[in-house]
Every structure is written in structure tokens, then in C-alpha cells.
N, C-alpha and C. Protein backbone atom coordinates (compact mmCIF):
# COMPACT_ATOMS: atom_id res chain seq x y z
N UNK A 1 37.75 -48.39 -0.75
CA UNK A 1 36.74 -48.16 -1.74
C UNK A 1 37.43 -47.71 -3.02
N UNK A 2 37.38 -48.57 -3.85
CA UNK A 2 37.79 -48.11 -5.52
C UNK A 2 37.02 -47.42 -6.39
N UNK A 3 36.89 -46.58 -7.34
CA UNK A 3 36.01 -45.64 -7.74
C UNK A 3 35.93 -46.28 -9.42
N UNK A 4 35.10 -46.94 -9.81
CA UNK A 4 34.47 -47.13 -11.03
C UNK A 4 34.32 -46.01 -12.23
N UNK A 5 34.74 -46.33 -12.70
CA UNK A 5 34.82 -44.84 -13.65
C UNK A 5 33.60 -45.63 -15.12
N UNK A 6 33.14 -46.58 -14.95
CA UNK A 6 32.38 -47.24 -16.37
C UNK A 6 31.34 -46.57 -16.08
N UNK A 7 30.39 -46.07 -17.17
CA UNK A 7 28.78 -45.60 -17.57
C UNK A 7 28.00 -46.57 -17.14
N UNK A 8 28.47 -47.54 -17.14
CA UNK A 8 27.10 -48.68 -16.71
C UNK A 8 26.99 -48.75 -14.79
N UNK A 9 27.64 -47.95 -14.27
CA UNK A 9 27.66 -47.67 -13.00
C UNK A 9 26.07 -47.61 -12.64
N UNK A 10 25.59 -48.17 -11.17
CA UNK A 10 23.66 -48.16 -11.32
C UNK A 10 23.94 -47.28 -9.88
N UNK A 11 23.04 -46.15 -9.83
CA UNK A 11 23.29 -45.46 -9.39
C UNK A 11 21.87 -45.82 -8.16
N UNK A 12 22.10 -45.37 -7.03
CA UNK A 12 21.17 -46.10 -5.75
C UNK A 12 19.96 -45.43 -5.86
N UNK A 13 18.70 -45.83 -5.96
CA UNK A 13 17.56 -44.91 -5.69
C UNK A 13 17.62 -44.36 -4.75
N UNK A 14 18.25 -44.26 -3.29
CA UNK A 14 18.38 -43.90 -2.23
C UNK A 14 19.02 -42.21 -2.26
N UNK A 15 20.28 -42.38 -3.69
CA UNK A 15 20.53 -41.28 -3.97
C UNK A 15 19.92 -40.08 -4.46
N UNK A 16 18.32 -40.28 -4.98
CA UNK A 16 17.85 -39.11 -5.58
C UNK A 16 17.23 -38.35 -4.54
N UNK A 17 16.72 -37.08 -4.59
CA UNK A 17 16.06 -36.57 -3.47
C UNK A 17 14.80 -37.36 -3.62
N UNK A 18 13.98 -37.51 -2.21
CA UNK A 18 12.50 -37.70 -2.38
C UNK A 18 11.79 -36.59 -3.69
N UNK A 19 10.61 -36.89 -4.18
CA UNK A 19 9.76 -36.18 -5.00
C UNK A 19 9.22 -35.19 -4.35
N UNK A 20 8.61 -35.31 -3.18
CA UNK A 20 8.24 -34.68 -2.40
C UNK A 20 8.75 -33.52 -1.36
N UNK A 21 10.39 -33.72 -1.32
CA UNK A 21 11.01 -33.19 -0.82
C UNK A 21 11.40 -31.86 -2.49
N UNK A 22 11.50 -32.34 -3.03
CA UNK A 22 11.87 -31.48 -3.89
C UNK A 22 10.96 -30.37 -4.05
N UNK A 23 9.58 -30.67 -4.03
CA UNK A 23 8.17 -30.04 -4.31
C UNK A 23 8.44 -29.06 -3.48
N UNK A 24 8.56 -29.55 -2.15
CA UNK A 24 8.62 -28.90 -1.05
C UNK A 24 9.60 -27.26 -1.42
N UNK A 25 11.24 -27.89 -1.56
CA UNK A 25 11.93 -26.49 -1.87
C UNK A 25 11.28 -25.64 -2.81
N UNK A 26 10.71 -25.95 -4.27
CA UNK A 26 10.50 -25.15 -5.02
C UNK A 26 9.80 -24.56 -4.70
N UNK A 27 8.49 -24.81 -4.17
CA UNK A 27 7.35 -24.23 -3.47
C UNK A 27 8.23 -23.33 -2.39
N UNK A 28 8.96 -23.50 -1.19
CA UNK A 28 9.05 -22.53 -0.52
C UNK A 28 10.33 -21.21 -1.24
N UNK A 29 10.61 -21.82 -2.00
CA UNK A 29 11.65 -20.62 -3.17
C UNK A 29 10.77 -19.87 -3.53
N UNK A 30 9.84 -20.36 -4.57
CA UNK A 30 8.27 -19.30 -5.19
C UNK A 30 7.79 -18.79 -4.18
N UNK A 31 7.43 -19.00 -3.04
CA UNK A 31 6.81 -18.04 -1.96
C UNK A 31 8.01 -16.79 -1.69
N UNK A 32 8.89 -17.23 -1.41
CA UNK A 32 10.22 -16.50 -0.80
C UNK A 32 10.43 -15.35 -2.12
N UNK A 33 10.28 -16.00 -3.00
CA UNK A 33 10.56 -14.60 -4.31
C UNK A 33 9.08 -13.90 -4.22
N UNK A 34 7.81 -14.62 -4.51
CA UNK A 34 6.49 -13.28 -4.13
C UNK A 34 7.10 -12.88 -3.26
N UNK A 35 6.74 -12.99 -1.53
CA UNK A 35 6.95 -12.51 -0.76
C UNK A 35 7.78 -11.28 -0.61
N UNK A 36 9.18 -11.44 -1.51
CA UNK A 36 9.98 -10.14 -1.95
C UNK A 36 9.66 -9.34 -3.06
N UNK A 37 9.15 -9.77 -3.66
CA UNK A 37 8.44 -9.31 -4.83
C UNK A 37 7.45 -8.21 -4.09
N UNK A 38 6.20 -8.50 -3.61
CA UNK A 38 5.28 -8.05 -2.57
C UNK A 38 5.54 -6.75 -2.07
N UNK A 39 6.96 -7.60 -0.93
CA UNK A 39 7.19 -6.12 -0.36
C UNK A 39 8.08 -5.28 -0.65
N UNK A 40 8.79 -5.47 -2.09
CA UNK A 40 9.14 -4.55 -2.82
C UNK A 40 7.87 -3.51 -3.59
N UNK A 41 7.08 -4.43 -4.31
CA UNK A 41 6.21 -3.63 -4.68
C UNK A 41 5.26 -2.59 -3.63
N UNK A 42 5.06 -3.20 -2.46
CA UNK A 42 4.22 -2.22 -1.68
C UNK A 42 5.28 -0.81 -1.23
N UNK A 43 6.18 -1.35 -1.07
CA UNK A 43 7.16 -0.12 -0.55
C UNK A 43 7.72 0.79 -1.72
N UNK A 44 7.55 0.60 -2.91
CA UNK A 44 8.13 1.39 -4.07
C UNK A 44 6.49 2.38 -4.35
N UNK A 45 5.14 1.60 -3.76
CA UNK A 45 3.76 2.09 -4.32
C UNK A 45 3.75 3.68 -2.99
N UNK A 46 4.54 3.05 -1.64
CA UNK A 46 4.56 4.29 -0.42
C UNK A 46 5.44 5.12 -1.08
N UNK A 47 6.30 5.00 -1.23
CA UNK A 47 7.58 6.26 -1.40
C UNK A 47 7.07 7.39 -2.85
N UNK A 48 6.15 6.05 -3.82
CA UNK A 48 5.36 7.24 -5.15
C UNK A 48 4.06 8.07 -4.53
N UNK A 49 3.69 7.54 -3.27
CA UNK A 49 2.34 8.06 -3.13
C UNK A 49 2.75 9.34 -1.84
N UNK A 50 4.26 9.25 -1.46
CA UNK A 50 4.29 10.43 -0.58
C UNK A 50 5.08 11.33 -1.28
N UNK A 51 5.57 10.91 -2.27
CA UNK A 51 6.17 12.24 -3.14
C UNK A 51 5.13 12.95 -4.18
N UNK A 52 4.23 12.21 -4.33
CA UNK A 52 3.35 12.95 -5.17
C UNK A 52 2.25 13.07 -4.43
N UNK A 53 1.85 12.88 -3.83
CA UNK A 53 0.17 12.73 -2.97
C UNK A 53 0.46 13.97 -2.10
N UNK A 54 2.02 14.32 -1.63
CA UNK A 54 1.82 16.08 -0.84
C UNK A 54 1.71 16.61 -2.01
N UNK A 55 1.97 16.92 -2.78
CA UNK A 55 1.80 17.96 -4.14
C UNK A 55 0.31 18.14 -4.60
N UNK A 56 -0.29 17.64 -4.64
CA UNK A 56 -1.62 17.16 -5.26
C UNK A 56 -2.52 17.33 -3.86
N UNK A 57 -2.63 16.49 -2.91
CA UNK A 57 -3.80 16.14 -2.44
C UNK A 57 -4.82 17.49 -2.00
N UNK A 58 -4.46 18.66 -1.64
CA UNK A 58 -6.02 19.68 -1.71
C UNK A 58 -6.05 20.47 -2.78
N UNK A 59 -5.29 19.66 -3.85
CA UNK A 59 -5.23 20.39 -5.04
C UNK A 59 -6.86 19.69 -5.83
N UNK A 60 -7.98 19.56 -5.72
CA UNK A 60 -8.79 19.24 -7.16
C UNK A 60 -9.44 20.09 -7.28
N UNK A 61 -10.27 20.00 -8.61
CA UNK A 61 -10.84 20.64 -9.36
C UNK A 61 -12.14 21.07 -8.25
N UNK A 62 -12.35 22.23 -8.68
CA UNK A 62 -13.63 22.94 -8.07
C UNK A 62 -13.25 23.62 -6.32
N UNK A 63 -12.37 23.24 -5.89
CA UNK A 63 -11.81 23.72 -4.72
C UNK A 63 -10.96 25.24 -4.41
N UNK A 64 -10.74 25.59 -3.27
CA UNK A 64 -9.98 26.85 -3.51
C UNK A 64 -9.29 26.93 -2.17
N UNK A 65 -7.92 26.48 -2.35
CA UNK A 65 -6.77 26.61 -1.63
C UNK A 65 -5.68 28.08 -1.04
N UNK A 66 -5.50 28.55 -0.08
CA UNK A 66 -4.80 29.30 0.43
C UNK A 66 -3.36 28.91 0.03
N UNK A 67 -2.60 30.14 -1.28
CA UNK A 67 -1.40 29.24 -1.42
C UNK A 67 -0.17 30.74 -1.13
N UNK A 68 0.84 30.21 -1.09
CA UNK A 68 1.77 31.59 -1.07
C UNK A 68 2.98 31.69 -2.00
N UNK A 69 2.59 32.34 -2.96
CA UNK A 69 3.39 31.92 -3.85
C UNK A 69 4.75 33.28 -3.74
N UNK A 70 5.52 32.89 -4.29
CA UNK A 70 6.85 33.39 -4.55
C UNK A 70 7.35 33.93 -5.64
N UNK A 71 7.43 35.29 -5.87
CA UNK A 71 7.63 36.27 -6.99
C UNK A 71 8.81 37.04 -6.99
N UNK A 72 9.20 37.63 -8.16
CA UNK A 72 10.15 38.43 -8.33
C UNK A 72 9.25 39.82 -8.72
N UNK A 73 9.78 40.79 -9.18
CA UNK A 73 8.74 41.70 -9.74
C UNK A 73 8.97 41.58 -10.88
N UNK A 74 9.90 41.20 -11.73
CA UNK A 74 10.05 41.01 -12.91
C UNK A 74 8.80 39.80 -13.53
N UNK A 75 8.46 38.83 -12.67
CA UNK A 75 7.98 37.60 -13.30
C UNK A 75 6.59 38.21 -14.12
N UNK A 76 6.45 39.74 -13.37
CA UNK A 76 4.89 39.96 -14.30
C UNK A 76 5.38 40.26 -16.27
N UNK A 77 6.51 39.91 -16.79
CA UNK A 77 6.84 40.53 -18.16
C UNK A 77 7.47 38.52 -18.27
N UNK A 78 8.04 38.39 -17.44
CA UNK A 78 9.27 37.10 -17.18
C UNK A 78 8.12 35.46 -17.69
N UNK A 79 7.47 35.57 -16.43
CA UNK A 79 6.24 34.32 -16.38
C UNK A 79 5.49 34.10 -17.65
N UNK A 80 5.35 33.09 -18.33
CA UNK A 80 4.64 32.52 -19.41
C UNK A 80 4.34 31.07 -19.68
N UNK A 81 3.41 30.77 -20.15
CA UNK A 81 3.09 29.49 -20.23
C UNK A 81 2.43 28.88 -22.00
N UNK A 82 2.71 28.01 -22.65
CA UNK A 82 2.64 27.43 -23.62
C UNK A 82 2.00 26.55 -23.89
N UNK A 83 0.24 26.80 -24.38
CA UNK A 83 -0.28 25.43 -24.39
C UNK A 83 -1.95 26.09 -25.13
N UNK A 84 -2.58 24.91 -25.43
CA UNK A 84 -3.47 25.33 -26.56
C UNK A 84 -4.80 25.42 -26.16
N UNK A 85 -5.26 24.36 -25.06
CA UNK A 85 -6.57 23.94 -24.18
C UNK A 85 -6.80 25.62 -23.98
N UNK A 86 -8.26 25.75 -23.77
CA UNK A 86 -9.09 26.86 -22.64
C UNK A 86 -9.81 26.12 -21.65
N UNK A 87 -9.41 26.03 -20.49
CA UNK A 87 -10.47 25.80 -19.43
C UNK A 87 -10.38 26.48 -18.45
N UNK A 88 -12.19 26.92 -18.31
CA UNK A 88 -12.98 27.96 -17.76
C UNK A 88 -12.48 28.91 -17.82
N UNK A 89 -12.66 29.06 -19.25
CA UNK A 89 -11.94 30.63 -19.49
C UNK A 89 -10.38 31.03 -19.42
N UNK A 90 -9.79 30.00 -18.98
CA UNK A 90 -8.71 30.57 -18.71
C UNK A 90 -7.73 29.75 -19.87
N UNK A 91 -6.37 30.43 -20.17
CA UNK A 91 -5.29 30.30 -21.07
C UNK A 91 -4.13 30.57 -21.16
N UNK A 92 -3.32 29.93 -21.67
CA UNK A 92 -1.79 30.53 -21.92
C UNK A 92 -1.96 31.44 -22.43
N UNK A 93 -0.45 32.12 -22.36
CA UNK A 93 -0.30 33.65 -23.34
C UNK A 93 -0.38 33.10 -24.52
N UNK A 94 0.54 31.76 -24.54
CA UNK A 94 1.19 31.45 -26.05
C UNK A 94 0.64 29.68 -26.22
N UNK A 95 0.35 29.53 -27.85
CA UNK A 95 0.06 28.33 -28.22
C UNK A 95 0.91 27.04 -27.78
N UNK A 96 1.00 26.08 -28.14
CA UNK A 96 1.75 24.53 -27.56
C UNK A 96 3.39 25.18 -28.75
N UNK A 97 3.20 25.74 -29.78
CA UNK A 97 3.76 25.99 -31.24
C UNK A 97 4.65 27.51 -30.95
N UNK A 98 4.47 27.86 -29.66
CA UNK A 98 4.98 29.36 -29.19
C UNK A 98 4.71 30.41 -30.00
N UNK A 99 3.79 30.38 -30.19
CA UNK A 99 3.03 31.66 -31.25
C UNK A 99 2.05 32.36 -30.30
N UNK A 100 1.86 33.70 -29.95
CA UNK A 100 1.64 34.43 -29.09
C UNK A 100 -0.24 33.61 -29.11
N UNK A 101 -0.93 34.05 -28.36
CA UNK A 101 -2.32 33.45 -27.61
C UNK A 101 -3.00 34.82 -28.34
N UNK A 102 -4.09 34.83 -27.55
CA UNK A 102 -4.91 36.25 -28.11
C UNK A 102 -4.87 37.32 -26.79
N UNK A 103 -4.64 37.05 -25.94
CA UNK A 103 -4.05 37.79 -25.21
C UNK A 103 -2.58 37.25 -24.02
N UNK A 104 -1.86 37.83 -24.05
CA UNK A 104 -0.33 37.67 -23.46
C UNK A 104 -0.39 38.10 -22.35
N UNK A 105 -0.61 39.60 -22.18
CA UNK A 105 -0.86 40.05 -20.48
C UNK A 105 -0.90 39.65 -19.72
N UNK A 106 0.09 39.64 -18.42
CA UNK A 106 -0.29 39.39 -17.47
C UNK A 106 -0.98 40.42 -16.65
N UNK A 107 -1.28 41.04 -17.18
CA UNK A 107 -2.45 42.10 -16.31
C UNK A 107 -4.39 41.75 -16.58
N UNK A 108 -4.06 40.55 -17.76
CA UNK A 108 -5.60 39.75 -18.20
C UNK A 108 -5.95 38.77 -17.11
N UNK A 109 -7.01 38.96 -16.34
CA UNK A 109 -7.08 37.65 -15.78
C UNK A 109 -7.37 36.66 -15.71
N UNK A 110 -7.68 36.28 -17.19
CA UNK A 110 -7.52 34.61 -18.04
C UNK A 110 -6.19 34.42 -18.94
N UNK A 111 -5.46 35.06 -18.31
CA UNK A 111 -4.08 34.84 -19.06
C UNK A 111 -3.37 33.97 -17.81
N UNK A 112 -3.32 32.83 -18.07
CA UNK A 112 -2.15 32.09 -16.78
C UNK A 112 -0.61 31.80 -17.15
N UNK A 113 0.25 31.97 -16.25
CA UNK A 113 1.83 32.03 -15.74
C UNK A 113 1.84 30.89 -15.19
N UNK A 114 3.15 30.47 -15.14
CA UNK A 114 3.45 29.88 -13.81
C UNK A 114 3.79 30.26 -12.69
N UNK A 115 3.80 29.46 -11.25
CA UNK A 115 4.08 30.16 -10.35
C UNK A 115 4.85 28.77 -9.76
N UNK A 116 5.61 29.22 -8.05
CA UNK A 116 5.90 28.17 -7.25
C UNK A 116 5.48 28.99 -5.86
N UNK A 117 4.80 27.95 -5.15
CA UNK A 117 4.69 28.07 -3.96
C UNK A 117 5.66 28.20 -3.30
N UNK A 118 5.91 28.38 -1.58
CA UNK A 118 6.63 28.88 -1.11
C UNK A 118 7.50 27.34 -0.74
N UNK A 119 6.34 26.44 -1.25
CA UNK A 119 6.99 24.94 -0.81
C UNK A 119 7.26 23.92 -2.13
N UNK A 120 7.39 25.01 -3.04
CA UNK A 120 7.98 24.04 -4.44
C UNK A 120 7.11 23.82 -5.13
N UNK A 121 5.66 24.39 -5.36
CA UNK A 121 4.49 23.07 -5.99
C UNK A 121 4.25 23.94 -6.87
N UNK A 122 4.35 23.86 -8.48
CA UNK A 122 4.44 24.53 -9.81
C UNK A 122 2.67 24.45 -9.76
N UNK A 123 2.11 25.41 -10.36
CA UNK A 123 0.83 25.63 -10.35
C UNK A 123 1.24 26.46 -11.71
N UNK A 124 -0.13 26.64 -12.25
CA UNK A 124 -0.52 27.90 -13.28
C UNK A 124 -1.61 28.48 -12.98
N UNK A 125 -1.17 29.75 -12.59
CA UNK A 125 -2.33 30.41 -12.51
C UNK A 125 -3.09 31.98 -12.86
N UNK A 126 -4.07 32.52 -12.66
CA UNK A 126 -4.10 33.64 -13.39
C UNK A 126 -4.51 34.83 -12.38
N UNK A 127 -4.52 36.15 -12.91
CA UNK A 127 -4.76 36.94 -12.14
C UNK A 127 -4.04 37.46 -10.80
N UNK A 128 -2.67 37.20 -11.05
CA UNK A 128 -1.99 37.56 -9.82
C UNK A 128 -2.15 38.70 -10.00
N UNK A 129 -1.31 39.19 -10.81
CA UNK A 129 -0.91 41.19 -11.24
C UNK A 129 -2.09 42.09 -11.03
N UNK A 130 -3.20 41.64 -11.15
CA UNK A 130 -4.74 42.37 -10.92
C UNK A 130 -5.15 42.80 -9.55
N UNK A 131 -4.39 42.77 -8.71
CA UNK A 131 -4.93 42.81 -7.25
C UNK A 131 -4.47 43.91 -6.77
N UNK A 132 -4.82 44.83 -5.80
CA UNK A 132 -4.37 46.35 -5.52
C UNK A 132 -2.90 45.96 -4.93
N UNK A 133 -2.70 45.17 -3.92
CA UNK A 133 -1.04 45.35 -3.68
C UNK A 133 -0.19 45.02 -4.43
N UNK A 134 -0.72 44.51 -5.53
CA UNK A 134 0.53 44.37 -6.74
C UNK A 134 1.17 45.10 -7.68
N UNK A 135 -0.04 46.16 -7.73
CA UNK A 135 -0.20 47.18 -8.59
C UNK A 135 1.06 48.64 -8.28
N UNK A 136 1.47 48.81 -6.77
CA UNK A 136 1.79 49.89 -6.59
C UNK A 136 3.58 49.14 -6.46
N UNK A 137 4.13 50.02 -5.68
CA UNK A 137 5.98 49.83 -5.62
C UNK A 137 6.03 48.55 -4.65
N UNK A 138 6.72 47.55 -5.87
CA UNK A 138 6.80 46.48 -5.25
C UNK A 138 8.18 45.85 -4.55
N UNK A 139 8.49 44.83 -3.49
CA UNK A 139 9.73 44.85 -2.66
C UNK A 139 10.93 44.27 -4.01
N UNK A 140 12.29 44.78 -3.44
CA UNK A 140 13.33 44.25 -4.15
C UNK A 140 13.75 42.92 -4.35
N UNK A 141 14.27 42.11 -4.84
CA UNK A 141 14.30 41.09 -4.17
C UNK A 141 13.17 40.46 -4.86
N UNK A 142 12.88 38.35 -4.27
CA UNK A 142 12.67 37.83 -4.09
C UNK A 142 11.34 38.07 -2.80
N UNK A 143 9.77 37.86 -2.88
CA UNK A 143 8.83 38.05 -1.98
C UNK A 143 7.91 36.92 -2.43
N UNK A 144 6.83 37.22 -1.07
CA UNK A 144 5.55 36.13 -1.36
C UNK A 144 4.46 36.73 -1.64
N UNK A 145 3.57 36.20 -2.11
CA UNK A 145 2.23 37.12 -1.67
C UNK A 145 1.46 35.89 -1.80
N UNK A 146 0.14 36.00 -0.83
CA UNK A 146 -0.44 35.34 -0.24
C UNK A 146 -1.87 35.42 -0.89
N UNK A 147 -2.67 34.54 -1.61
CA UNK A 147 -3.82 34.40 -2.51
C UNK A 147 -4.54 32.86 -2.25
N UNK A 148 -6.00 33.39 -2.84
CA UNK A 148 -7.17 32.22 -2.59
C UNK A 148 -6.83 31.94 -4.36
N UNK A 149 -6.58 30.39 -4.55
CA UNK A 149 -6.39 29.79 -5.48
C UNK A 149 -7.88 28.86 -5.84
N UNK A 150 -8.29 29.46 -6.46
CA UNK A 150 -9.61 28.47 -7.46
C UNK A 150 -9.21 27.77 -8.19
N UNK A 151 -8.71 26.33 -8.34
CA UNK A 151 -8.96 25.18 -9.17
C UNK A 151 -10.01 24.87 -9.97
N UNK A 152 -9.79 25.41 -11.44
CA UNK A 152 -10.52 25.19 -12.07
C UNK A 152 -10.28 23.98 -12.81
N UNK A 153 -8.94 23.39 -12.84
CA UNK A 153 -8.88 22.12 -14.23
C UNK A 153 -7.59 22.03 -13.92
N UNK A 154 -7.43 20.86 -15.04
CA UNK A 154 -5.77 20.10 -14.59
C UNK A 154 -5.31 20.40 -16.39
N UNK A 155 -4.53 20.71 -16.77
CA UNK A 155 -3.46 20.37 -17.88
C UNK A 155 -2.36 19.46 -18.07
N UNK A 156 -2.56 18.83 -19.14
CA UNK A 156 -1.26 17.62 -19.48
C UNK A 156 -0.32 17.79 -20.08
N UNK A 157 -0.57 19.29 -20.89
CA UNK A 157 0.84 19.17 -22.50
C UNK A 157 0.96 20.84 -22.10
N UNK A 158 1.22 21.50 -20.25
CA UNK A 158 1.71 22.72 -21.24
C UNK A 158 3.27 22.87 -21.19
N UNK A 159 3.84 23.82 -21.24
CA UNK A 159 5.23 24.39 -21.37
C UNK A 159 5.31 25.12 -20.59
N UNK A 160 6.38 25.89 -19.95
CA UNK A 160 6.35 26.89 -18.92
C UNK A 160 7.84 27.44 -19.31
N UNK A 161 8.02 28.63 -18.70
CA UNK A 161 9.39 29.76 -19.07
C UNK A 161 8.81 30.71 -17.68
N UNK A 162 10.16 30.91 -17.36
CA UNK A 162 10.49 31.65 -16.36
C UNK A 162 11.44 32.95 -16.76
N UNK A 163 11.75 33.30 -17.52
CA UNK A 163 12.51 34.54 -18.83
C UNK A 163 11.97 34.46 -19.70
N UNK A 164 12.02 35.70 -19.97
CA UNK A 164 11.09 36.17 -21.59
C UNK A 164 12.48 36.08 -22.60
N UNK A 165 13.21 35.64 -22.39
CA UNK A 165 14.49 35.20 -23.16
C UNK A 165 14.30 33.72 -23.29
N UNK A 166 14.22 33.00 -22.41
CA UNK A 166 14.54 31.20 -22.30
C UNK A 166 13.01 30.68 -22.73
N UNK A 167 13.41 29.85 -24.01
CA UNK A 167 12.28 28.87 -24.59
C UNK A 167 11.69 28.30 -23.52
N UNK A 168 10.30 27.61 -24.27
CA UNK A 168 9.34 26.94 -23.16
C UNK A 168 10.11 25.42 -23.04
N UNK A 169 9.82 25.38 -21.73
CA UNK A 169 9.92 23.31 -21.35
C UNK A 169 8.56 23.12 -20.73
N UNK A 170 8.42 21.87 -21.32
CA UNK A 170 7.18 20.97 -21.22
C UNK A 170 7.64 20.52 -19.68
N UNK A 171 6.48 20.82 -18.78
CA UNK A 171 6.30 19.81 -17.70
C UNK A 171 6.80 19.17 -17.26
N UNK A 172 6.17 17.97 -18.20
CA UNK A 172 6.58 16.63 -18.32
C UNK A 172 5.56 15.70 -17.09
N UNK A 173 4.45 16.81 -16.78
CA UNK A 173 3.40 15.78 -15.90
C UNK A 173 1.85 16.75 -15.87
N UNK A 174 1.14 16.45 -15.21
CA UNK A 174 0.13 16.74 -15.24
C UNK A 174 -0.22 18.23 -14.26
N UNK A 175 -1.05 19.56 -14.66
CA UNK A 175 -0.36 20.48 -13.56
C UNK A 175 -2.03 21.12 -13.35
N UNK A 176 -2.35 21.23 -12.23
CA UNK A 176 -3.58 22.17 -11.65
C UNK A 176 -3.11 23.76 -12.05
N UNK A 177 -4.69 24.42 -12.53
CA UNK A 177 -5.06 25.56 -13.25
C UNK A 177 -6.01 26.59 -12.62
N UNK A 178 -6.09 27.40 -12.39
CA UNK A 178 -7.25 28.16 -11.84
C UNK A 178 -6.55 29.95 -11.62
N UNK A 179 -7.38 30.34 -10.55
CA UNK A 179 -7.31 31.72 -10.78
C UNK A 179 -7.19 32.19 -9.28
N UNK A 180 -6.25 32.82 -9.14
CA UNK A 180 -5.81 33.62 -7.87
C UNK A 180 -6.64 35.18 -7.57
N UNK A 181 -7.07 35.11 -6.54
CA UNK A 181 -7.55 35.56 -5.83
C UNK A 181 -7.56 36.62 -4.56
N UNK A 182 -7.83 37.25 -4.14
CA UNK A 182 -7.39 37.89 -2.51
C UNK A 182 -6.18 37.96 -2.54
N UNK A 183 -5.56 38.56 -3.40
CA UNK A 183 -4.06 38.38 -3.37
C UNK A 183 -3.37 39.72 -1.99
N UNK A 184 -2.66 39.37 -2.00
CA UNK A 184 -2.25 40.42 -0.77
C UNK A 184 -0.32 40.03 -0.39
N UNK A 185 0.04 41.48 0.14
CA UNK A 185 1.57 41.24 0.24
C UNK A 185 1.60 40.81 2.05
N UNK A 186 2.12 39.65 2.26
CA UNK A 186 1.94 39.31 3.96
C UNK A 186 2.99 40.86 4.47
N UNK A 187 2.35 40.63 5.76
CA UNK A 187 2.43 42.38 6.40
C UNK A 187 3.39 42.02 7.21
């Protein structure tokens, strides 16, 4: 067999793929990419809905959760929060602009802090310091105390500080608000 090297070479119809055969691959390529597509997307929608859905889910509005939050004794001067909204009464010490609120106290109990649960979950809330076991000689150290949390509302833009030295940082997400309750030191 000698190999023709001229352009006018006629090339066999036999050589092209069928039409139909071709249809065929592209079609099962486009399925094969949804299909990964699919179950990429469903499995990226599980892994967002179990990292955020424990944080949140008996958290809504109008409810009142048993939470245990985690204090220093300092955090009653330390804890502050930055933001401009009032809902149901309740407020930061300090504006979105860090300019003091109309009342700062944490001994007010529409003045809200931040807090963390004993399992990580940033809340703001008010009225811890107001409760009789908080009031007297409190443990050294790192403690919990154990309170009925009223959800009153959610906030989008506040700031939070954990030192009355260190500027506010924004969030950066959406955070449940309300007012602590039955507070008590676990025995």
C-alpha cells in the first residue's frame, strides 16, 4: 500500500462516524456531566445545611431555648456589641459607628453582649449580670451558667468585642437576639 500525499485524495463515506452514532456520544457526555454536576450540587447543599442548620435550628424568633453559656467574670465590663437596630426593646451598648448607645451596662437588661455557648454558637444576649447568682463572688477561671434564652429577633450588621481594649468585628452573618433568663450557676 503506497500513501498518496495529493488533496484531491476522496476520502470513503464509510470513514465518517454514523450521524447517529455521534448524537448518541454527545448525548451520553451531557448526561454524564449533569449527572456530576447534580451530585456535586446535592452534596455541597448537605455539608451547608449541617454546618449551619445545628447552629440555627431551635434558634427562631418567639421561642425560648435552654442554653449554657460560658463566662469569664470579667466579660460583665469585657462583652460588647455594636449595632444601631432596637428589637423588642433590646440593644447594643454602642452604635454600628462605636459611639457609646444610651445605655452601656451590662447590669441593663436591654443592653445585649455577646456570648458563646458551651458548644460554640455566638448569640447576643441580654440580662445575664441581673440574676441573683451572678451578682455575689463569682468562680475564678473560665465557668458556665445555665439560662432560659427568649428569642426575640435576628440581626444582620452587628459587631461584637470580647475586650474593652479590642475594636468591634462585624459578624459577618446573621445572629439571634433575645434575653436571658433563669440564669443560675450549675451546682
Amino acid at each position: 500500500m503506497t500513501f498518496d500525499p495529493s488533496p484531491d485524495r476522496h476520502v470513503p463515506a464509510d470513514a465518517r462516524p454514523p450521524a447517529g452514532r455521534l448524537n448518541a456520544l454527545v448525548l451520553s457526555l451531557l448526561s454524564f456531566c449533569l449527572i456530576v454536576f447534580g451530585v456535586w450540587l446535592v452534596s455541597a447543599g448537605k455539608r451547608y445545611r449541617e454546618e449551619y442548620a445545628q447552629t440555627s435550628q431551635p434558634w427562631h424568633v418567639g421561642t425560648t431555648v435552654q442554653v449554657e453559656v460560658t463566662v469569664v467574670r470579667d466579660d460583665r465590663q469585657n462583652l460588647a456589641c455594636a449595632a444601631d437596630p432596637v428589637i423588642a426593646g433590646l440593644h447594643c451598648g454602642f452604635r454600628r459607628n462605636a459611639s457609646p448607645a444610651s445605655s452601656t451596662s451590662a447590669v441593663d437588661p436591654r443592653v445585649l453582649q455577646p456570648y458563646n455557648t458551651v458548644g460554640s454558637e455566638l448569640f447576643l444576649g441580654a440580662g445575664l449580670w441581673t440574676w441573683p447568682d451572678l451578682k455575689g463572688p463569682l468562680p475564678s477561671g473560665r465557668f458556665s451558667v445555665v439560662c432560659n434564652y427568649h428569642v426575640r429577633g435576628i440581626m444582620s450588621s452587628a459587631a461584637v468585642r470580647f475586650s474593652s481594649t479590642a475594636p468591634f468585628s462585624p459578624v459577618g452573618r446573621t445572629i439571634t437576639i433575645g434575653s436571658l433568663a433563669d440564669c443560675v450557676l450549675p451546682r
